[in-house]
N, C-alpha and C. Protein backbone atom coordinates (compact mmCIF):
# COMPACT_ATOMS: atom_id res chain seq x y z
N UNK A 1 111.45 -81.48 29.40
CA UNK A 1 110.48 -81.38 30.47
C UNK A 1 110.79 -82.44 31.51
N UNK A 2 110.29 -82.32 32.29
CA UNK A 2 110.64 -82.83 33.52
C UNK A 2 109.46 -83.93 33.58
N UNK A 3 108.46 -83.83 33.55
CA UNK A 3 106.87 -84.83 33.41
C UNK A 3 107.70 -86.38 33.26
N UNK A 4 106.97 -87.09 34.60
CA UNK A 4 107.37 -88.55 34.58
C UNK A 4 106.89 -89.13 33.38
N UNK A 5 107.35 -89.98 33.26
CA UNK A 5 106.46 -91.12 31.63
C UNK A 5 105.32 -91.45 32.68
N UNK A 6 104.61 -91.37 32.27
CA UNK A 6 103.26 -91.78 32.59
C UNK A 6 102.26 -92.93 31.55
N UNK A 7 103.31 -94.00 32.14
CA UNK A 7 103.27 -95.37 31.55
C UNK A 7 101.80 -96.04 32.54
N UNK A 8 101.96 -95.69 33.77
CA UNK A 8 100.81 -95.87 34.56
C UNK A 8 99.94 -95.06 35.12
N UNK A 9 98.73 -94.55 35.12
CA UNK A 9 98.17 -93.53 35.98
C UNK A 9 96.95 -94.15 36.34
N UNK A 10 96.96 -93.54 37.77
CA UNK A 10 95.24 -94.30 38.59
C UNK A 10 94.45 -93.00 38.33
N UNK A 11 93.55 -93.76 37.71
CA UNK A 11 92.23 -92.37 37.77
C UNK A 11 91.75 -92.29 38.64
N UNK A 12 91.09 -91.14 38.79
CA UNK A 12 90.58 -90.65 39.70
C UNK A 12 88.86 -91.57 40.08
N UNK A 13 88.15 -91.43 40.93
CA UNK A 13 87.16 -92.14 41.39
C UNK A 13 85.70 -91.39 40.26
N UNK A 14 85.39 -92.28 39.94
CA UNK A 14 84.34 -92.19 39.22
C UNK A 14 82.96 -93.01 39.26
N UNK A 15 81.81 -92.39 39.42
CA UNK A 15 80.48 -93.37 39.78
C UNK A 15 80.82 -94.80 38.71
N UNK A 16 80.63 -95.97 39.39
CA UNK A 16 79.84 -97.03 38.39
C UNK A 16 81.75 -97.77 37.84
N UNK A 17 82.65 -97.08 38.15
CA UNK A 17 84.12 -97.23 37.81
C UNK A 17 84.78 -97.83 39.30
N UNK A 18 85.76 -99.13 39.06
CA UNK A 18 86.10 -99.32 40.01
C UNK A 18 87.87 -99.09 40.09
N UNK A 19 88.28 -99.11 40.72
CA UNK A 19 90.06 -98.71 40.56
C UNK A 19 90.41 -98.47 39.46
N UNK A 20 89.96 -97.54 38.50
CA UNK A 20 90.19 -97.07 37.09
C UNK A 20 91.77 -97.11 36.95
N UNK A 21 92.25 -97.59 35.95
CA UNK A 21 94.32 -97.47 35.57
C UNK A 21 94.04 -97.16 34.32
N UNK A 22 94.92 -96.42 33.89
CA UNK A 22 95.62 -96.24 32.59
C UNK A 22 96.75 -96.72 32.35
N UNK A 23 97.09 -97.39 31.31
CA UNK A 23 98.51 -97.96 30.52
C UNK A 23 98.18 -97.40 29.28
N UNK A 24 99.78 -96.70 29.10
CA UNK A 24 99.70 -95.43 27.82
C UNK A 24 101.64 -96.29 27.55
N UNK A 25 101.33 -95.69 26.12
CA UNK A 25 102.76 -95.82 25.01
C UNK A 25 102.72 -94.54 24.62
N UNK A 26 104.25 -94.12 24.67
CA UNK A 26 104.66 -92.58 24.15
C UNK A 26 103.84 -92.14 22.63
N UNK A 27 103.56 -91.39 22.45
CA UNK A 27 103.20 -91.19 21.39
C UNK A 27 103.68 -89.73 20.65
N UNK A 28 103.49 -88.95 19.45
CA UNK A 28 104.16 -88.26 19.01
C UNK A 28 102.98 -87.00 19.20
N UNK A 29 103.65 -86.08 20.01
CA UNK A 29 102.69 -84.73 19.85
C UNK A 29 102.73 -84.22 19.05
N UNK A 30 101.57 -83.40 18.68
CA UNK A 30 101.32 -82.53 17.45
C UNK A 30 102.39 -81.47 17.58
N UNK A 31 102.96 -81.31 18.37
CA UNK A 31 103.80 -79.92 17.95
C UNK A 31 105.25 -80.88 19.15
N UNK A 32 105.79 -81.70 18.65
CA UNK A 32 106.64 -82.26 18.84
C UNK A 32 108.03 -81.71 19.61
N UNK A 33 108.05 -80.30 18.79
CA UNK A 33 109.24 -79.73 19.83
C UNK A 33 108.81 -78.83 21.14
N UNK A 34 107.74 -78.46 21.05
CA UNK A 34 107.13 -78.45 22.91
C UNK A 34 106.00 -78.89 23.80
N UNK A 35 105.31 -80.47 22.91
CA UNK A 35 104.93 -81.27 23.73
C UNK A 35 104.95 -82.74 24.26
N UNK A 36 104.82 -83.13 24.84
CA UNK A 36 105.20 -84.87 25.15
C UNK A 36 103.46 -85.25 25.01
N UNK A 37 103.13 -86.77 24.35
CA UNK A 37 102.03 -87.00 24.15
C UNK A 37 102.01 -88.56 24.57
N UNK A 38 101.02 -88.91 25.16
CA UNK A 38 100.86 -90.45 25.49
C UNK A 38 99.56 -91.05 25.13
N UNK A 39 99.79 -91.98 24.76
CA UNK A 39 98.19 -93.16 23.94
C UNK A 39 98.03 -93.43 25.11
N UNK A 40 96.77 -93.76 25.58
CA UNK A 40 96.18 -95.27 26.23
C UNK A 40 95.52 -96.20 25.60
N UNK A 41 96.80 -97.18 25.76
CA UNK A 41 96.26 -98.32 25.27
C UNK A 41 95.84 -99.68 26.13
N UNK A 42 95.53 -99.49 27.43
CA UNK A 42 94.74 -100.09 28.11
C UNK A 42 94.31 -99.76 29.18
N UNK A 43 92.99 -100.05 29.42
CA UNK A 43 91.80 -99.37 31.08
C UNK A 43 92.00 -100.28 31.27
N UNK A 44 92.77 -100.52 32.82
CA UNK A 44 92.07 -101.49 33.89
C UNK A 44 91.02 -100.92 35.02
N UNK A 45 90.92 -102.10 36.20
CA UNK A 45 89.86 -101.99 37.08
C UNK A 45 88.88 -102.30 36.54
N UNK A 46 87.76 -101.70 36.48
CA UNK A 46 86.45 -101.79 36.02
C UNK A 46 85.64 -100.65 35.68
N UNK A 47 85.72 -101.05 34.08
CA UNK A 47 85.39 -99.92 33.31
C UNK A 47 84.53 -99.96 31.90
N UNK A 48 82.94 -100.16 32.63
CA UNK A 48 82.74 -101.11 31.48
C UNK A 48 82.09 -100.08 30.07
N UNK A 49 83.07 -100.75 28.89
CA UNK A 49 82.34 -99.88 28.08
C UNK A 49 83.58 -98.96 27.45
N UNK A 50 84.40 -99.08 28.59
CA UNK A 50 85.83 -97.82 27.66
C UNK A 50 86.24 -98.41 26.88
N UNK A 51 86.93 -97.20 25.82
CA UNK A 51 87.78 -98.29 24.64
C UNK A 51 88.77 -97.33 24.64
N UNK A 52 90.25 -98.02 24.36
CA UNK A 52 91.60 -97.40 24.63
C UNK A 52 91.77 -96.39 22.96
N UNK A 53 92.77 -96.13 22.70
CA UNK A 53 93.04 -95.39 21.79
C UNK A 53 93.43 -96.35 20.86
N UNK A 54 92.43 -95.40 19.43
CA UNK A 54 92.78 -96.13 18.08
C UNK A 54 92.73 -94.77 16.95
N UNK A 55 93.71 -94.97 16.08
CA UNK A 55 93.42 -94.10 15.41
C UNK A 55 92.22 -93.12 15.24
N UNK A 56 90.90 -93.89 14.57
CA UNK A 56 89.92 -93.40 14.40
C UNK A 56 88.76 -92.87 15.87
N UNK A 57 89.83 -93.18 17.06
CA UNK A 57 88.87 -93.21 18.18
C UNK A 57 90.09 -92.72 19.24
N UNK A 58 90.46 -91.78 19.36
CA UNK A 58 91.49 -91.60 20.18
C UNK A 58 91.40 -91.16 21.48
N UNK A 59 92.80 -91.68 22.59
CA UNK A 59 92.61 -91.47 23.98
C UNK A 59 93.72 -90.99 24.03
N UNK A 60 94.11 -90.01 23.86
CA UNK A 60 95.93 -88.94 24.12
C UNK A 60 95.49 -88.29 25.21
N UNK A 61 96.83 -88.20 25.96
CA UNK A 61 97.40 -87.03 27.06
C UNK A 61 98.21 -86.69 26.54
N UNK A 62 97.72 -84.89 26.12
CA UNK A 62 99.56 -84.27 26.43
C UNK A 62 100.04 -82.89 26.95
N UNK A 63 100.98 -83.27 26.89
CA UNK A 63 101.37 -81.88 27.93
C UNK A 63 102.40 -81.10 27.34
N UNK A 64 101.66 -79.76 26.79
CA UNK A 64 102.67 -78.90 26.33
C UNK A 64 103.76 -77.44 26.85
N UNK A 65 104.41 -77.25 26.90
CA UNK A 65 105.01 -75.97 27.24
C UNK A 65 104.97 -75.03 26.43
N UNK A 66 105.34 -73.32 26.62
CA UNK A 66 105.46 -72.65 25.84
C UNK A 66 106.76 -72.87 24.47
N UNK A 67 106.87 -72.52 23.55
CA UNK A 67 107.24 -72.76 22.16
C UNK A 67 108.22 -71.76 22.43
N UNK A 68 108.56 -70.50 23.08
CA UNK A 68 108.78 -69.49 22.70
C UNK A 68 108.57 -68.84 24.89
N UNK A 69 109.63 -68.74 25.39
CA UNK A 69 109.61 -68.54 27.11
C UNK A 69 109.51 -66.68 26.71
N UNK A 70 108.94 -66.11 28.05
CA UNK A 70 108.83 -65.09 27.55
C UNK A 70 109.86 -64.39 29.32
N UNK A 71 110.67 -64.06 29.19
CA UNK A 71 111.51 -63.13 30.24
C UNK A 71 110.85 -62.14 31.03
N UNK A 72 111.01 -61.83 32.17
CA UNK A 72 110.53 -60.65 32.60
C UNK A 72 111.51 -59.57 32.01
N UNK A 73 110.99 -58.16 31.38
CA UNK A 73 111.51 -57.51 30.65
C UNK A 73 110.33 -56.44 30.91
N UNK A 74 111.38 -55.22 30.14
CA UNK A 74 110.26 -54.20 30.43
C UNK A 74 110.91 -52.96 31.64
N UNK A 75 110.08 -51.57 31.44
CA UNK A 75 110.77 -51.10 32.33
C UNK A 75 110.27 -50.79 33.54
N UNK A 76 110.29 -50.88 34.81
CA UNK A 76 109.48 -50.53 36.26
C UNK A 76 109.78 -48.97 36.11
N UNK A 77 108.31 -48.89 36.66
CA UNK A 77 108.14 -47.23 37.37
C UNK A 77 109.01 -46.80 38.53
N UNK A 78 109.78 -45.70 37.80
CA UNK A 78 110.59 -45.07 38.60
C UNK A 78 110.00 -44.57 40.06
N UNK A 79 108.72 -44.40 39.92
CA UNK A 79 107.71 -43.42 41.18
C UNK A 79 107.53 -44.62 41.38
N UNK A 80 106.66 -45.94 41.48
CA UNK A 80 106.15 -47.17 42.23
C UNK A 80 106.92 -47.81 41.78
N UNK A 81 107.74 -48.38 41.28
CA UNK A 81 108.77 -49.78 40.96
C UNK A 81 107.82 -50.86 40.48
N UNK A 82 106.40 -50.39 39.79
CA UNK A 82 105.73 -51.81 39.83
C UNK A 82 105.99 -51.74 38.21
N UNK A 83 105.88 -52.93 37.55
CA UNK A 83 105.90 -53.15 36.13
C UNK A 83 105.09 -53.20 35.35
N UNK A 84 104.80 -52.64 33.73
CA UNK A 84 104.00 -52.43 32.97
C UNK A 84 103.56 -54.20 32.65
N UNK A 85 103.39 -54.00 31.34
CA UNK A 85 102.96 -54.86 30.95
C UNK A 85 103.72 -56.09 31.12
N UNK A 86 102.88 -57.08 31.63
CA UNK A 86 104.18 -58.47 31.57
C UNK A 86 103.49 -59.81 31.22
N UNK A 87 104.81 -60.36 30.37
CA UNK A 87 104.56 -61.54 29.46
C UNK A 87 103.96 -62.59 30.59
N UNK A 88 103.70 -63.68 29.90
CA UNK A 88 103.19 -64.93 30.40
C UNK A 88 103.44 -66.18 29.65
N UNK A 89 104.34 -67.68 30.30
CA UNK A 89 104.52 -68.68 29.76
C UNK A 89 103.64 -69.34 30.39
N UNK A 90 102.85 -70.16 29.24
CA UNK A 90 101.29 -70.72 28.61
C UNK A 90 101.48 -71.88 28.51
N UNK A 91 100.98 -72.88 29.75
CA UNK A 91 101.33 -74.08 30.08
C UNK A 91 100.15 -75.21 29.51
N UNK A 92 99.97 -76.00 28.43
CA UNK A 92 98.66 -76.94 28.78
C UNK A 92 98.59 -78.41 28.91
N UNK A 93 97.85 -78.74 29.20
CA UNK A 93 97.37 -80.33 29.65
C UNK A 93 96.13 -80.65 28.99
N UNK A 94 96.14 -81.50 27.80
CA UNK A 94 94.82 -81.87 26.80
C UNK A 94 94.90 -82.94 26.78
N UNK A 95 93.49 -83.64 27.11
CA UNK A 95 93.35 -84.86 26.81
C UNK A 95 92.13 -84.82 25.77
N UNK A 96 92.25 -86.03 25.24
CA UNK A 96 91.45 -86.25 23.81
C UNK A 96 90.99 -87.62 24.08
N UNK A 97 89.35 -87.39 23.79
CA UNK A 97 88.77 -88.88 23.59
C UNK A 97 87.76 -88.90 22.57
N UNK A 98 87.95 -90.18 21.91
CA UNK A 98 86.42 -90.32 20.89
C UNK A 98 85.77 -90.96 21.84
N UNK A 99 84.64 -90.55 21.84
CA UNK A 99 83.02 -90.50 22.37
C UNK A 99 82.12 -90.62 20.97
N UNK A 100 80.91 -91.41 21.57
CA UNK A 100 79.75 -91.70 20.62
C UNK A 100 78.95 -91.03 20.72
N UNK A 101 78.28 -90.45 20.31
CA UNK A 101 77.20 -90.15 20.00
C UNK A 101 75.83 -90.59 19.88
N UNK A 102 75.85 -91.65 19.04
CA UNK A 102 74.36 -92.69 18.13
C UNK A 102 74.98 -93.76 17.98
N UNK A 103 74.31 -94.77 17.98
CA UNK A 103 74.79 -96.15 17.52
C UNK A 103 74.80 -95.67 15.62
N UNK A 104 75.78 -96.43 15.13
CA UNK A 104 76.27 -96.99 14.30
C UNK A 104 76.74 -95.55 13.71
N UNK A 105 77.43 -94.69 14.27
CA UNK A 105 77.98 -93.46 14.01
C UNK A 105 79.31 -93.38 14.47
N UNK A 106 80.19 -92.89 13.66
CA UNK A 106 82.00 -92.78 14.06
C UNK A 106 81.73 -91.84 15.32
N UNK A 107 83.51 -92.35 16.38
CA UNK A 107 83.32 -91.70 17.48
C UNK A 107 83.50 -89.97 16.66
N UNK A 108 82.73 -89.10 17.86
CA UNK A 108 83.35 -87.89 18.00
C UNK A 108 84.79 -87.45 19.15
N UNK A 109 85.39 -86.32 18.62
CA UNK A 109 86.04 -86.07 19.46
C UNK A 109 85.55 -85.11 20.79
N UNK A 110 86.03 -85.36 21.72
CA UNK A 110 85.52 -84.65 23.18
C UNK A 110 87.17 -84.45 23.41
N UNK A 111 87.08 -82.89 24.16
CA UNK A 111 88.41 -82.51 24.89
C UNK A 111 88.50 -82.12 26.21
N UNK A 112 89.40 -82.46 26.66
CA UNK A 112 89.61 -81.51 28.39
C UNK A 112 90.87 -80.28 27.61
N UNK A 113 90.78 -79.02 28.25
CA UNK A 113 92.30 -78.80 27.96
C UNK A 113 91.98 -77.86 29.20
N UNK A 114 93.43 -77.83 30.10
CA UNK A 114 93.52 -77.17 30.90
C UNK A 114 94.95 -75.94 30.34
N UNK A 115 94.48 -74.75 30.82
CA UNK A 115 96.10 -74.05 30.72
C UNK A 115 96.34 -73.32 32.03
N UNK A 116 97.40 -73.38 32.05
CA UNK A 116 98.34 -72.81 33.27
C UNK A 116 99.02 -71.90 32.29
N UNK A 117 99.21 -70.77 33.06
CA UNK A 117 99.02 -69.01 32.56
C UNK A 117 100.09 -68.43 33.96
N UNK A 118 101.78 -68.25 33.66
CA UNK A 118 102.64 -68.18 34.47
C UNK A 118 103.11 -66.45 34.07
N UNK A 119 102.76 -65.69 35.22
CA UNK A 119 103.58 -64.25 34.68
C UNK A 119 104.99 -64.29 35.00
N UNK A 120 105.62 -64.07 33.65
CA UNK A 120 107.24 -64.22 33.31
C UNK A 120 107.58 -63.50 34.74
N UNK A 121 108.86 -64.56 35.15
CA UNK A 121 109.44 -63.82 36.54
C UNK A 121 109.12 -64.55 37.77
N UNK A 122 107.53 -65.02 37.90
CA UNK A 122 107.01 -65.86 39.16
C UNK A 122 107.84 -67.37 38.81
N UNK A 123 108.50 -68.17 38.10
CA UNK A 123 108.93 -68.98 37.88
C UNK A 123 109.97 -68.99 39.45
N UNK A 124 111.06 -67.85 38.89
CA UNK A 124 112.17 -67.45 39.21
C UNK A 124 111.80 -66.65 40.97
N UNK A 125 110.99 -66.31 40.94
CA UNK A 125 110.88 -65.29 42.00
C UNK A 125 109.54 -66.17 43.10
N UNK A 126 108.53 -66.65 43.03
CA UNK A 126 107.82 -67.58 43.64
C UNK A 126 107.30 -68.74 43.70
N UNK A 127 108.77 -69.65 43.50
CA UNK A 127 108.31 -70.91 43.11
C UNK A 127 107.24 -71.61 44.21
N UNK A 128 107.02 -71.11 45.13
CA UNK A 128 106.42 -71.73 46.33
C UNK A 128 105.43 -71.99 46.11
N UNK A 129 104.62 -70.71 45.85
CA UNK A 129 103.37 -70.44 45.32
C UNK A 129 102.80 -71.05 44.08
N UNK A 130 103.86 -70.97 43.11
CA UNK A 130 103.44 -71.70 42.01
C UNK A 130 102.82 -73.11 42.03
N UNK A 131 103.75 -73.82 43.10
CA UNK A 131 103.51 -75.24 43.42
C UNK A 131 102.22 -75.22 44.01
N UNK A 132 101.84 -74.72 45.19
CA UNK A 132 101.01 -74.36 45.90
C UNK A 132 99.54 -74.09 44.93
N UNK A 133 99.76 -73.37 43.63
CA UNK A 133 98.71 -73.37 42.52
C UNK A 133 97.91 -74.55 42.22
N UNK A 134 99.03 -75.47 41.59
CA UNK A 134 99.37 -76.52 40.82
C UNK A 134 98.71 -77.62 41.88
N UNK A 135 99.14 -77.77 43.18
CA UNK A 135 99.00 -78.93 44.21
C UNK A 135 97.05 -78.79 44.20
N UNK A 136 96.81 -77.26 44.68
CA UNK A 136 95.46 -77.35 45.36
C UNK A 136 94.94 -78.01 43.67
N UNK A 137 95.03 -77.11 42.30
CA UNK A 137 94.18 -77.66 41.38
C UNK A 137 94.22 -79.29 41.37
N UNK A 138 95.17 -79.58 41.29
CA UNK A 138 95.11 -81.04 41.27
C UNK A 138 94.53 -82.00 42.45
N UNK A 139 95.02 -81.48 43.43
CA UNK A 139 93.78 -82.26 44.47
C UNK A 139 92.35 -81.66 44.55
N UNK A 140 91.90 -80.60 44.10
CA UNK A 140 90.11 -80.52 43.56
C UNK A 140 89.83 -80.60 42.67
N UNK A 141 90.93 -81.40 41.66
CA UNK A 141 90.21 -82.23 40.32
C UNK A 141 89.84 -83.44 40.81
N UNK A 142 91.01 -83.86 41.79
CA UNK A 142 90.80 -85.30 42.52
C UNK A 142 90.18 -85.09 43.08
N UNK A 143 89.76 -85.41 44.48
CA UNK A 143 88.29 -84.68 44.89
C UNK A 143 87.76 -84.72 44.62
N UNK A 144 87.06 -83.69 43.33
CA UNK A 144 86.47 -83.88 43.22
C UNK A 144 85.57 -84.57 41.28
N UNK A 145 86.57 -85.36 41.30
CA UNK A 145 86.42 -86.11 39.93
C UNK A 145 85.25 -86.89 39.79
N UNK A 146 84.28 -87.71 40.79
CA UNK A 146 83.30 -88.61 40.29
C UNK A 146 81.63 -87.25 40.33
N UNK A 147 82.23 -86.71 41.25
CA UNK A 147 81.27 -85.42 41.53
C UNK A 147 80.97 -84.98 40.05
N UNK A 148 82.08 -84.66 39.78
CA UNK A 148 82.52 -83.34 38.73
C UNK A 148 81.72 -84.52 36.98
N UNK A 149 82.55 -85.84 37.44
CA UNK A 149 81.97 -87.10 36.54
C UNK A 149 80.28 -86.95 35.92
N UNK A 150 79.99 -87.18 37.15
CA UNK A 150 78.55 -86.97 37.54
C UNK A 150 77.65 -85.96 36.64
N UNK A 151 78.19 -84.70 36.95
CA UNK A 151 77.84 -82.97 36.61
C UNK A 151 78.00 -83.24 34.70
N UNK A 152 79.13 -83.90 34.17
CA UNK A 152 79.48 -83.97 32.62
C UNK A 152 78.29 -84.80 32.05
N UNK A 153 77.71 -85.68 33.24
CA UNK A 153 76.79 -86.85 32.60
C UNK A 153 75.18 -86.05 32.44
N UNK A 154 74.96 -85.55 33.51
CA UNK A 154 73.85 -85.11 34.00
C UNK A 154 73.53 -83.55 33.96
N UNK A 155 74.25 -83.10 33.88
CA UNK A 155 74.00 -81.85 33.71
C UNK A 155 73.56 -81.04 35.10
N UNK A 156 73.81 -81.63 36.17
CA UNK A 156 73.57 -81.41 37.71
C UNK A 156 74.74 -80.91 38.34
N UNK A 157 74.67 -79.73 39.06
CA UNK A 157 76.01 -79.12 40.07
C UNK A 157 75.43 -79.57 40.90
């Protein structure tokens, strides 16, 4: 994969959080031959109250690819040239945190997982667009991250 080490990452803006950083060490993904996984093992800025990754309390990013690429294949309609059924390589991004619950109770786990869902062929045939996918999601996660922060806490759109 191509994915920088992401030894450093600035979080995104969050109420009550001030220049949020992450410092992460490689760590071993659960499915090792198609994902890359990273600990954080330290929040900077101001963040009061986070705790980095520990075994029993974990803070992973990882990012997996498909196991198994799937080709465009298949046969087009002789009358429209358009194609039947077509595969899709199944992209995700999971992060994992223990969260509390109650005082004097082990963390629980809480997940993000995002997937990116590529029909075999647009790789090869519209990379433009693909990027163009990828760019807008990621700048209206940014965007809108303390908003969105907010909405997870409160239960308010």
């Amino acid at each position: 994969m191509t994915i920088p080490a992401l030894t450093s990452i600035t979080g995104g803006a969050q109420t009550g959080f001030t220049s949020p950083t992450y410092t992460t060490v490689v760590d071993r993904a659960p499915d090792a031959s198609s994902g890359v996984q990273n600990a954080v093992t330290v929040a900077g800025g101001t963040q009061v109250g986070v705790r980095v990754h520990s075994p029993s309390d974990p803070f992973t990013i990882t990012i997996e690819r498909p196991k198994s690429f799937q080709a465009l294949t298949g046969l087009q309609s002789g009358v429209t040239g358009l194609y039947g059924k077509v595969g899709e390589n199944v992209y995700k991004v999971r992060v994992r945190k223990g969260v509390n619950i109650a005082a004097n109770n082990l963390p629980r786990l809480a997940t993000i997982t995002a997937e990116i869902r590529l029909p075999a062929g647009a790789d090869a045939y519209d990379a433009a667009n693909i990027r163009a996918m990828l760019s807008a999601f990621i700048g209206a996660l940014d965007t809108a991250s303390a908003g969105f922060g907010d909405t997870l806490v409160t239960g308010v759109l």
